[in-house]
Protein backbone atom coordinates (compact mmCIF):
# COMPACT_ATOMS: atom_id res chain seq x y z
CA UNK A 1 79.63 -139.29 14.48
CA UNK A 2 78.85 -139.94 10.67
CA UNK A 3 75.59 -141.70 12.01
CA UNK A 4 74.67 -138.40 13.01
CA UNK A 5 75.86 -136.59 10.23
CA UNK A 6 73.94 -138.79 8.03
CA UNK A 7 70.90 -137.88 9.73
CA UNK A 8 71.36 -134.49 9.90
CA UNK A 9 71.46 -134.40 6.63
CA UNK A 10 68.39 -136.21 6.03
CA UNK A 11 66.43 -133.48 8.05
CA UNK A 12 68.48 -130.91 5.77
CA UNK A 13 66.78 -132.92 3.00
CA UNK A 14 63.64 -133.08 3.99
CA UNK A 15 63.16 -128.49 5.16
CA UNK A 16 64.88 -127.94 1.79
CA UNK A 17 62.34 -130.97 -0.11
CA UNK A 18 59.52 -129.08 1.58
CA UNK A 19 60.98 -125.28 1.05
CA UNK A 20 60.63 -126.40 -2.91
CA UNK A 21 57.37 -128.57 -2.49
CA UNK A 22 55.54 -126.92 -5.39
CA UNK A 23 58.47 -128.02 -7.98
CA UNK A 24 59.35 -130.97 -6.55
CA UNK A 25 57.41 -133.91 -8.83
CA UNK A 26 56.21 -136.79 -8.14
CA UNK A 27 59.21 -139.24 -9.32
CA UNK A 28 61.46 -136.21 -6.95
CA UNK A 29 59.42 -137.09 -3.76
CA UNK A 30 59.64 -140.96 -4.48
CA UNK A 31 63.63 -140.26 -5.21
CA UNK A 32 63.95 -138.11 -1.64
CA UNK A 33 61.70 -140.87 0.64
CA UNK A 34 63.89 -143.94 -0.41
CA UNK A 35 67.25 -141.94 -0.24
CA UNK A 36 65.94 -140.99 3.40
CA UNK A 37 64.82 -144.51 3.89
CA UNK A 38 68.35 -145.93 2.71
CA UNK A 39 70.39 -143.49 5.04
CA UNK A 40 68.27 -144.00 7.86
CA UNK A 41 68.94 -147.74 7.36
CA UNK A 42 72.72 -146.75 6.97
CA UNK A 43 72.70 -144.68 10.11
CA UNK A 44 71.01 -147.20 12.93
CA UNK A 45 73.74 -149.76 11.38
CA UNK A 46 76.21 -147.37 12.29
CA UNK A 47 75.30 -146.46 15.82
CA UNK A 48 74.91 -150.34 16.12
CA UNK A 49 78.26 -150.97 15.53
CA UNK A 50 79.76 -147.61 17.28
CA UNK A 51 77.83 -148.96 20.19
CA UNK A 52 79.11 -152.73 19.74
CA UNK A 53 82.66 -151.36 19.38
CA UNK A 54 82.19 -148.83 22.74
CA UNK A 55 81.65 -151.76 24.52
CA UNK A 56 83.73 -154.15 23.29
CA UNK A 57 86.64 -151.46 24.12
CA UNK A 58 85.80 -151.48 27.50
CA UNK A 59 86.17 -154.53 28.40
């Protein structure tokens, strides 16, 4: 569930980033990709494990 979350926020990140694009500079768009890039990274570990838990659990 927070795996999702997470990336549902990065898509709220990202329409909002582009909503502003004319303010945001560069050092903003190089702050916004590696936060992205970090909660992506955060999210697949998550679903990993949800999905390594699922099936441990039903065994």
């Amino acid at each position: 569930m927070i795996a999702i979350l997470n990336l549902l926020y990065c898509c709220l990140s990202v329409g909002i980033a582009f909503y502003h694009i004319e303010t945001i500079t560069i050092i903003g768009w190089l702050y916004i990709l590696i936060e992205i890039l970090i909660i992506i990274t955060l999210a697949v570990f998550e679903l990993k494990v949800a999905k390594r838990i699922a099936i441990k659990n039903n065994k």
